[in-house]
Structure formats: structure tokens, C-alpha cells
PDB file of N, CA and C in Angstrom:
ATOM      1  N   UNK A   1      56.416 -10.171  36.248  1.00  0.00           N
ATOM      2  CA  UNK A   1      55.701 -10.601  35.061  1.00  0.00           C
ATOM      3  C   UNK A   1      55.548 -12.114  35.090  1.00  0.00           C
ATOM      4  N   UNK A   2      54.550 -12.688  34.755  1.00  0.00           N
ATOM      5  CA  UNK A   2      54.437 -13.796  34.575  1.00  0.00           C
ATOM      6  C   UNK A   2      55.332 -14.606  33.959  1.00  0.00           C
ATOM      7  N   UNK A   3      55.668 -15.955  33.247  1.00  0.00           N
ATOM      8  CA  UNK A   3      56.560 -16.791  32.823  1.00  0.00           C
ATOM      9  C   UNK A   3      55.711 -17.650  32.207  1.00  0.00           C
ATOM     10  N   UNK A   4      56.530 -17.663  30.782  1.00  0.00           N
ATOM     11  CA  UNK A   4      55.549 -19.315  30.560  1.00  0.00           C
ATOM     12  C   UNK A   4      56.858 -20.085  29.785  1.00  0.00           C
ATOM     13  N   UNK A   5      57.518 -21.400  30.547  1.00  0.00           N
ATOM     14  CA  UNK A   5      58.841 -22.111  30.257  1.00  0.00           C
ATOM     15  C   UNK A   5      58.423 -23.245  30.475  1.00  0.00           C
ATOM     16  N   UNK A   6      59.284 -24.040  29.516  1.00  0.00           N
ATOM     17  CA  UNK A   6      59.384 -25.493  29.425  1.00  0.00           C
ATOM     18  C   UNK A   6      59.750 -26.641  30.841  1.00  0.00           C
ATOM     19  N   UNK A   7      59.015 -27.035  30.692  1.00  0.00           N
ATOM     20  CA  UNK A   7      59.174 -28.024  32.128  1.00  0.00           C
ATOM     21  C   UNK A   7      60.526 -28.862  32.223  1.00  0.00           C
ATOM     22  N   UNK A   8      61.482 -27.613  32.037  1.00  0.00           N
ATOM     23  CA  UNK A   8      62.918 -28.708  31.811  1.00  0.00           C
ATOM     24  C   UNK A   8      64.100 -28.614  32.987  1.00  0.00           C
ATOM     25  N   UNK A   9      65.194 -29.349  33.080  1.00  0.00           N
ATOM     26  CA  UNK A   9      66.020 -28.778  34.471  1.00  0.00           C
ATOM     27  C   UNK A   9      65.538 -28.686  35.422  1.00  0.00           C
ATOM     28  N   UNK A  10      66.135 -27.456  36.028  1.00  0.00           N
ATOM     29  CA  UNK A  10      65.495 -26.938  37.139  1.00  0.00           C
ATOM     30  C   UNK A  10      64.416 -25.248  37.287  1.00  0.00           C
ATOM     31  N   UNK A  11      64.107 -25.538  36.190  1.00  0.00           N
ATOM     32  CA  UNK A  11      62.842 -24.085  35.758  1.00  0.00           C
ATOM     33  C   UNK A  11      61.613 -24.715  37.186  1.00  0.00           C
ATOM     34  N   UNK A  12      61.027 -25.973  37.191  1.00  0.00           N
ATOM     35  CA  UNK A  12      60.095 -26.092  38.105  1.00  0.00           C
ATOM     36  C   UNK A  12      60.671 -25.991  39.547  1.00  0.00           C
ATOM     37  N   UNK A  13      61.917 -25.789  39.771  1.00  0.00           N
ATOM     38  CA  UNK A  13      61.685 -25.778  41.190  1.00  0.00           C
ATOM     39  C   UNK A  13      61.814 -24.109  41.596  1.00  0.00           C
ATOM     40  N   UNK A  14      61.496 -23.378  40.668  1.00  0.00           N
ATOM     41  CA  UNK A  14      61.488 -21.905  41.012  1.00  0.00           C
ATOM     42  C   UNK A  14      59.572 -21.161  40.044  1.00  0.00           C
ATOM     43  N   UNK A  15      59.542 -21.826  39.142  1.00  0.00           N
ATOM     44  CA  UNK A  15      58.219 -21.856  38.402  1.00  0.00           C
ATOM     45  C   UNK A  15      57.207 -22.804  38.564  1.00  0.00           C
ATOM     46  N   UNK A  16      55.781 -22.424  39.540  1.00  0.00           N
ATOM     47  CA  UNK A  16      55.428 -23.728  39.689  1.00  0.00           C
ATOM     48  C   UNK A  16      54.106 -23.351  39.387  1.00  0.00           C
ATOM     49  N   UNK A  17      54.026 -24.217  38.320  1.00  0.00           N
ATOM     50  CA  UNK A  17      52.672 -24.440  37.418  1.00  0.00           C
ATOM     51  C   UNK A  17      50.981 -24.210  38.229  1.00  0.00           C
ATOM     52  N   UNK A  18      50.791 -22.868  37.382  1.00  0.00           N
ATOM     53  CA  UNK A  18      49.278 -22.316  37.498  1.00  0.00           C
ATOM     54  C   UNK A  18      49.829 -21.362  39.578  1.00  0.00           C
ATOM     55  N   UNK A  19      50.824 -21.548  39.563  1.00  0.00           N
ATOM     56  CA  UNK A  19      51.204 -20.595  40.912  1.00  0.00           C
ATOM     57  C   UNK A  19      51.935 -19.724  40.418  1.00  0.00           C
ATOM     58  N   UNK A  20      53.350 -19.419  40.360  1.00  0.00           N
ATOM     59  CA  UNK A  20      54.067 -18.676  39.533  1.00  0.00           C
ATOM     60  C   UNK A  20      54.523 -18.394  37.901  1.00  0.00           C
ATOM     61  N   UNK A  21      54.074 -19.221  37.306  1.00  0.00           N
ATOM     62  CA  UNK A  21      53.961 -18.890  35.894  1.00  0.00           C
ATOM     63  C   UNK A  21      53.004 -20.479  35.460  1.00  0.00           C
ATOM     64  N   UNK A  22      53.488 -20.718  34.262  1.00  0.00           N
ATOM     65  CA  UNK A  22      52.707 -21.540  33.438  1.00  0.00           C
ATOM     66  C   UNK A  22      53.803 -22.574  32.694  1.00  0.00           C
ATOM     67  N   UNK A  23      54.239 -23.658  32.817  1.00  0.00           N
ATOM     68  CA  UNK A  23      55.031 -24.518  32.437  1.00  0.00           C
ATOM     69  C   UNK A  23      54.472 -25.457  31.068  1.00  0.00           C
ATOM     70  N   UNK A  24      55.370 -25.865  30.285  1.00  0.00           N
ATOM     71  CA  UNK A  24      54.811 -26.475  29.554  1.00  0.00           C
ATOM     72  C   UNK A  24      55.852 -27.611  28.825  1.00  0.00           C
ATOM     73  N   UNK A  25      55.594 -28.667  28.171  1.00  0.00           N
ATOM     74  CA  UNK A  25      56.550 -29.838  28.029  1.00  0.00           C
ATOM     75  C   UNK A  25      57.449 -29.162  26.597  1.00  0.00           C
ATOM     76  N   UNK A  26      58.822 -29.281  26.735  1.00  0.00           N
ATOM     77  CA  UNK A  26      59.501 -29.163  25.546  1.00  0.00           C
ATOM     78  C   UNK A  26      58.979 -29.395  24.357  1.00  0.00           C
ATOM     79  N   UNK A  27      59.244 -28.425  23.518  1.00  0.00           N
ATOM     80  CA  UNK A  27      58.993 -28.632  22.223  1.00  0.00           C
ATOM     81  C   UNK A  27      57.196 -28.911  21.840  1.00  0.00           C
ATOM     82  N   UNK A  28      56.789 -28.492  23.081  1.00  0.00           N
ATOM     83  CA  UNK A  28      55.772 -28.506  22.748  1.00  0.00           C
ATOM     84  C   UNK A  28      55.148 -27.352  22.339  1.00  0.00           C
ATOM     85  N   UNK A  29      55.160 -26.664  20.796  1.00  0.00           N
ATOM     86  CA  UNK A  29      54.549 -24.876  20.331  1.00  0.00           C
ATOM     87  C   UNK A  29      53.070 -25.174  20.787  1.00  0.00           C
ATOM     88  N   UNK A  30      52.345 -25.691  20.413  1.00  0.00           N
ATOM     89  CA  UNK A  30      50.523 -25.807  20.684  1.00  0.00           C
ATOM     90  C   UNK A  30      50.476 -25.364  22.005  1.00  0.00           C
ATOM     91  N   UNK A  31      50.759 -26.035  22.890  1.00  0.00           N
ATOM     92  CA  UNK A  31      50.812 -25.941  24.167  1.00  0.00           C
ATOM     93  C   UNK A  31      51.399 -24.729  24.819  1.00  0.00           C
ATOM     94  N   UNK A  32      52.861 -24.035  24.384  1.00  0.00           N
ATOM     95  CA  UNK A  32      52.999 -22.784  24.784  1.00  0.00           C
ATOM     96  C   UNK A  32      51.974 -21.776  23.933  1.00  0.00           C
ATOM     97  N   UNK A  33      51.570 -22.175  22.815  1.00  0.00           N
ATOM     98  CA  UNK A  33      50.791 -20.899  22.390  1.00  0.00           C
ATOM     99  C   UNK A  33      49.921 -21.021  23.012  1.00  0.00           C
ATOM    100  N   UNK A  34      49.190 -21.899  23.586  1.00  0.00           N
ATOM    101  CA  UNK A  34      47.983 -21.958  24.213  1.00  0.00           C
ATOM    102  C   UNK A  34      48.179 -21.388  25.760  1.00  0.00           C
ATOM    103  N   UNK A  35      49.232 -21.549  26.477  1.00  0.00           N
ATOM    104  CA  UNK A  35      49.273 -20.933  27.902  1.00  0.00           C
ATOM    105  C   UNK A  35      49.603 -19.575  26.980  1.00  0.00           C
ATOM    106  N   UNK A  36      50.262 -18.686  26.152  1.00  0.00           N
ATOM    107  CA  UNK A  36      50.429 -17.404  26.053  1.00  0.00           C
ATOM    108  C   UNK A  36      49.193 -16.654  25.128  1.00  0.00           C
ATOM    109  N   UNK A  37      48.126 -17.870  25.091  1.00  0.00           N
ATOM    110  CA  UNK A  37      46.932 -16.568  24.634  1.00  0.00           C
ATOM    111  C   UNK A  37      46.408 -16.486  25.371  1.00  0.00           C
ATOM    112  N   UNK A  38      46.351 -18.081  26.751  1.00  0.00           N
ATOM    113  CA  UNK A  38      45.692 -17.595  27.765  1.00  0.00           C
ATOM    114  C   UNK A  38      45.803 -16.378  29.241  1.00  0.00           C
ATOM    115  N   UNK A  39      46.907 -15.977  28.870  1.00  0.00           N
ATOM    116  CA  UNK A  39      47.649 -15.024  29.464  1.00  0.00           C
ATOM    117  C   UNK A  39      46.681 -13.798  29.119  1.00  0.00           C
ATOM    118  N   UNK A  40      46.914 -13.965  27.638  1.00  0.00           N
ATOM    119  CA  UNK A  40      46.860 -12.870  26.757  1.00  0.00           C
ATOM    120  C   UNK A  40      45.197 -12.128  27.217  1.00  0.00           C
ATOM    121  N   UNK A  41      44.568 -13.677  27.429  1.00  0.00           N
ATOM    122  CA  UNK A  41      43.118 -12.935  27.378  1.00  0.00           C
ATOM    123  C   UNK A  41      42.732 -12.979  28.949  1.00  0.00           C
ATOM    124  N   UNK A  42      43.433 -13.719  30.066  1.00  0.00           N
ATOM    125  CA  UNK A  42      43.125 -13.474  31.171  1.00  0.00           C
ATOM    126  C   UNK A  42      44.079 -12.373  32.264  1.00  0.00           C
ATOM    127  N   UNK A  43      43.978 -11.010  31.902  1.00  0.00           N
ATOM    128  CA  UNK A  43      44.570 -10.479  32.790  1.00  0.00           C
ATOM    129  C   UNK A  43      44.966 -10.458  34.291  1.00  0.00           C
ATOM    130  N   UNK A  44      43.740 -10.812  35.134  1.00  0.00           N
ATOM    131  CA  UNK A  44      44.097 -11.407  36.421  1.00  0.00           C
ATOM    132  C   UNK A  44      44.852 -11.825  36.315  1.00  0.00           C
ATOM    133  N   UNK A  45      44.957 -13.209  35.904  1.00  0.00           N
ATOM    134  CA  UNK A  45      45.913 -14.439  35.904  1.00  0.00           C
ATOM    135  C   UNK A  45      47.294 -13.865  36.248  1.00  0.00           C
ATOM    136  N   UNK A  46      47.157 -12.936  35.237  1.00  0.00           N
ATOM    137  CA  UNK A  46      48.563 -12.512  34.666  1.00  0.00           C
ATOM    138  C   UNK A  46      49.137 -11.912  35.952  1.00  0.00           C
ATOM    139  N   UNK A  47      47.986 -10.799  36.245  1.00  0.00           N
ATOM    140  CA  UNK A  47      48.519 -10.340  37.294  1.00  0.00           C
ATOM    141  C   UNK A  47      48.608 -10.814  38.855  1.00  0.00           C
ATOM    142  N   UNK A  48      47.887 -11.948  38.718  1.00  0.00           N
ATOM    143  CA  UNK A  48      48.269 -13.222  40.213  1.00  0.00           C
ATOM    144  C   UNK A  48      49.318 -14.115  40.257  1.00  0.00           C
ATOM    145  N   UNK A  49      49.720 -14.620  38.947  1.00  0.00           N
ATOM    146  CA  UNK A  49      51.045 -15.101  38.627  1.00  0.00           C
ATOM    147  C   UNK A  49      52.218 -14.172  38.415  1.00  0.00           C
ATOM    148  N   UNK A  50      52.103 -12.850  38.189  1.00  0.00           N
ATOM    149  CA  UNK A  50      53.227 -12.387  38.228  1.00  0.00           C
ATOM    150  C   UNK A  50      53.902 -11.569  39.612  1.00  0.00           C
ATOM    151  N   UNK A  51      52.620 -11.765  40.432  1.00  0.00           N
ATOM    152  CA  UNK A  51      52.643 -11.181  41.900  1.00  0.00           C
ATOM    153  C   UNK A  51      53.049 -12.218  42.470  1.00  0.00           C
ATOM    154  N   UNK A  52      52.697 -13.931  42.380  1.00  0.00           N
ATOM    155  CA  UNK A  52      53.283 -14.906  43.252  1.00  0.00           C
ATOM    156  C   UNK A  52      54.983 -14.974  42.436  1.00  0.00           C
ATOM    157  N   UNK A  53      54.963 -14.688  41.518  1.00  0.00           N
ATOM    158  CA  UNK A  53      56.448 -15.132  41.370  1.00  0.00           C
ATOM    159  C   UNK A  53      57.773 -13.721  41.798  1.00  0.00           C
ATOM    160  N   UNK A  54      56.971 -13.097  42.005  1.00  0.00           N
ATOM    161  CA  UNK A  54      57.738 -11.810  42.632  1.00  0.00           C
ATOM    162  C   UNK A  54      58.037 -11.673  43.605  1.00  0.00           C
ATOM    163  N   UNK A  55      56.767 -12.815  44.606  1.00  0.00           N
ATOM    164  CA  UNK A  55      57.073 -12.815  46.112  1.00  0.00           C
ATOM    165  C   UNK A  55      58.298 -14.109  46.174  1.00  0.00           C
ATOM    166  N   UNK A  56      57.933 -15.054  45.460  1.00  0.00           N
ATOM    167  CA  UNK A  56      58.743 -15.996  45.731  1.00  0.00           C
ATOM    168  C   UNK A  56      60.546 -16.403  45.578  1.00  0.00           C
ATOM    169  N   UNK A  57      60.632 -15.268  44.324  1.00  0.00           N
ATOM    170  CA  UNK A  57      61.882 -15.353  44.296  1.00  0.00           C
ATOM    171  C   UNK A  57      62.739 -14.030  44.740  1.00  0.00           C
ATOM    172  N   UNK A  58      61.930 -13.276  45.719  1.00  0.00           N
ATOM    173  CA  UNK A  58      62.450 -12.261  46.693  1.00  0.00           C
ATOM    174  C   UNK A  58      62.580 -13.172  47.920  1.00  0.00           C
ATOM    175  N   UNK A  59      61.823 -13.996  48.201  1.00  0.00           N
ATOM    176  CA  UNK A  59      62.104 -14.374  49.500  1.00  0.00           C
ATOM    177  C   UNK A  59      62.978 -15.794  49.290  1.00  0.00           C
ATOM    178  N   UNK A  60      63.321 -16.426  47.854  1.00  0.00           N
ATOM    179  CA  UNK A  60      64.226 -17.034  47.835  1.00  0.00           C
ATOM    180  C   UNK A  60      65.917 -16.420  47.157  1.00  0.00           C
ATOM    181  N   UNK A  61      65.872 -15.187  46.994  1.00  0.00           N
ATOM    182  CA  UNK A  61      66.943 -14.626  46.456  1.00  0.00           C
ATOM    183  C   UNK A  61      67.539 -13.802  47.107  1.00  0.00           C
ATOM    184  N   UNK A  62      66.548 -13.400  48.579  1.00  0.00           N
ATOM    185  CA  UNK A  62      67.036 -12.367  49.343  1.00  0.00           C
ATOM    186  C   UNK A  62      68.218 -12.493  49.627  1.00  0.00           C
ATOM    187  N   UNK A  63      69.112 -11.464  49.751  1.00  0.00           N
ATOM    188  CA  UNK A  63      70.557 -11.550  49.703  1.00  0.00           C
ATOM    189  C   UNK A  63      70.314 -11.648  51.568  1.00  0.00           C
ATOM    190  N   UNK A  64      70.207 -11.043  52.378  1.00  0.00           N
ATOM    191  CA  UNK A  64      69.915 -11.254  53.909  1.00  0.00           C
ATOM    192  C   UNK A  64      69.652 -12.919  54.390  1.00  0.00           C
ATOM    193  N   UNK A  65      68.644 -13.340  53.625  1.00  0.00           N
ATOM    194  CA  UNK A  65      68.352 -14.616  53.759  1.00  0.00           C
ATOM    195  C   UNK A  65      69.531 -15.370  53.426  1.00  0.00           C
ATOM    196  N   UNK A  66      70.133 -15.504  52.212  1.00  0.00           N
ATOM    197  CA  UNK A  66      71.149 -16.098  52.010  1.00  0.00           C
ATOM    198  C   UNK A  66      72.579 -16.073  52.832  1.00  0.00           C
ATOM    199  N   UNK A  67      72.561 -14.788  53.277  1.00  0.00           N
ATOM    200  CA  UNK A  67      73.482 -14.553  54.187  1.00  0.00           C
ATOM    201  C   UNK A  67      73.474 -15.359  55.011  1.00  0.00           C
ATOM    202  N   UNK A  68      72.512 -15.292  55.974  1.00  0.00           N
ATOM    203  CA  UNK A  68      71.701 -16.090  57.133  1.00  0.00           C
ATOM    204  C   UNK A  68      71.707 -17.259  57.298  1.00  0.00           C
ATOM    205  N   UNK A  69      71.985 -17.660  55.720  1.00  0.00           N
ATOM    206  CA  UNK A  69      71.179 -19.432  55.617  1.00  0.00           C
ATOM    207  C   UNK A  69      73.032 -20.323  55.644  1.00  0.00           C
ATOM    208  N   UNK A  70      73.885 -19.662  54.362  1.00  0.00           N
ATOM    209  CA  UNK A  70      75.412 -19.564  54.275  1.00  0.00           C
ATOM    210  C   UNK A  70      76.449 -19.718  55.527  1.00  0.00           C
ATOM    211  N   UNK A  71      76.252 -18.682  55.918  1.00  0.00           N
ATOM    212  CA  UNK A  71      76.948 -18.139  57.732  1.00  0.00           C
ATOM    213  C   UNK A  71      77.100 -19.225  58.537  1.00  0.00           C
ATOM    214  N   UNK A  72      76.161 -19.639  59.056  1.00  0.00           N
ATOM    215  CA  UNK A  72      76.269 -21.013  59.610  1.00  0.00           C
ATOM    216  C   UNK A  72      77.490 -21.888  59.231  1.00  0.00           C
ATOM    217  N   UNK A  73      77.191 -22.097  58.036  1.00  0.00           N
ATOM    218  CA  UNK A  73      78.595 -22.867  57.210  1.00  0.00           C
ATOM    219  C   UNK A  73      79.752 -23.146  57.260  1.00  0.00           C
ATOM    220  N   UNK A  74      79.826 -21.482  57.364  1.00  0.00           N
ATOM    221  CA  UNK A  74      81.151 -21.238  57.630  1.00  0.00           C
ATOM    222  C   UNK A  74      81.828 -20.830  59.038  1.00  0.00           C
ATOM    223  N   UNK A  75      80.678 -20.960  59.419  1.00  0.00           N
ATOM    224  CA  UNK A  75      81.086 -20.579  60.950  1.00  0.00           C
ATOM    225  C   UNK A  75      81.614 -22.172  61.488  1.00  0.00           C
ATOM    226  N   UNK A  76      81.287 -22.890  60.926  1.00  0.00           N
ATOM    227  CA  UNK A  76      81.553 -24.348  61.276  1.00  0.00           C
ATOM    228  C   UNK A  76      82.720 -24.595  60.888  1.00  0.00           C
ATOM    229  N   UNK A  77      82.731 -24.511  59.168  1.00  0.00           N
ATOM    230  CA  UNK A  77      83.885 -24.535  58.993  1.00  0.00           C
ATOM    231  C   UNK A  77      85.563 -24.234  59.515  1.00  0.00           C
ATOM    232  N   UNK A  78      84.936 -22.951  59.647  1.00  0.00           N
ATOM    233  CA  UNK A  78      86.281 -22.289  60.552  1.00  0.00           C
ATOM    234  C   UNK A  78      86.602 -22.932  62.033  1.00  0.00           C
ATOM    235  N   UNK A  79      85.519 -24.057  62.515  1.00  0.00           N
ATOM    236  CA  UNK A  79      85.910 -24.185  64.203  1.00  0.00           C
ATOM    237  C   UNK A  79      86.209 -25.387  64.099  1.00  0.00           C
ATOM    238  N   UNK A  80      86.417 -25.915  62.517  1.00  0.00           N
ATOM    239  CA  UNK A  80      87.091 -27.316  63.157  1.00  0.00           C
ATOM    240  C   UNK A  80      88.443 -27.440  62.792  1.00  0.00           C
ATOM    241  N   UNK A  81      89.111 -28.249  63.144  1.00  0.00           N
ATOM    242  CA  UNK A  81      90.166 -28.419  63.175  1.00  0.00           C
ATOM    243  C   UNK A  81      91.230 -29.143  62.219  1.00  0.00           C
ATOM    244  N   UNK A  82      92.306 -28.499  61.694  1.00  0.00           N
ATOM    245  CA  UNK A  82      92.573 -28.883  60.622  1.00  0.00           C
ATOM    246  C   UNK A  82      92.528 -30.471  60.823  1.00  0.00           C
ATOM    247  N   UNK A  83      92.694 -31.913  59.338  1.00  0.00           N
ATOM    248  CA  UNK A  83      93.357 -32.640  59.734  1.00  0.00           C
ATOM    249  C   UNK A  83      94.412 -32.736  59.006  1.00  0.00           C
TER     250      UNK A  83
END
């Protein structure tokens, strides 16, 4: 499903504006009502943003990937030597 969140923290480095959802500045209501009618009345959208954010945080959440990416780590870890 699409997303529409405040441009705060770290929401943009997983939500990225007009790609995976629709961001908008804190406290700003005008502005989220306005990305959620435009939702409302552009279905594509909806359904191109909620397809890129489905791909993106499968291929950044994949548990395999993470494995993969982790492992290394500790494989290091373990070969050095205490001091």
C-alpha cells in the first residue's frame, strides 16, 4: 500500500518521495490532505507507489540478504585475535 509520512528521522531513507510513497513536512495537515486526496483520486499512482515500496523493502528487509550482508562481520570478528 502506498504511504503518505512526514519527512521526519529516518522515514526518507526507506520512503522516497513520488517513488515509494508521498512525504510531506511535519505538521503540515494541507499538505497531507492534499497528497491523500491525491491518492484518493489517482489510482495508478496508488498502485505504482505501492508496488515500488513493496519491492523495495523486500529487497531491503530480506532476511537472506541480511544474513549475507551481517556474516561477513562476524566471520571477522571471530578470526581476530583477542587483545
Amino acid at each position: 500500500k502506498p504511504v503518505v509520512v512526514p519527512n521526519i528521522y529516518g522515514i526518507p531513507e526507506t520512503v522516497h518521495h513520488g517513488e515509494t510513497g508521498l512525504l510531506f513536512p511535519a505538521k503540515d495537515v494541507a499538505k497531507l490532505a492534499h497528497h491523500l486526496v491525491y491518492l484518493l483520486q489517482n489510482p495508478q499512482e496508488r498502485e505504482r507507489l505501492g508496488h515500488n515500496a513493496q519491492q523495495l523493502t523486500r529487497k531491503l528487509f530480506d532476511v537472506a540478504q541480511m544474513v549475507q550482508q551481517i556474516e561477513p562481520i562476524y566471520q571477522k570478528l571471530l578470526n581476530q585475535k583477542p587483545s
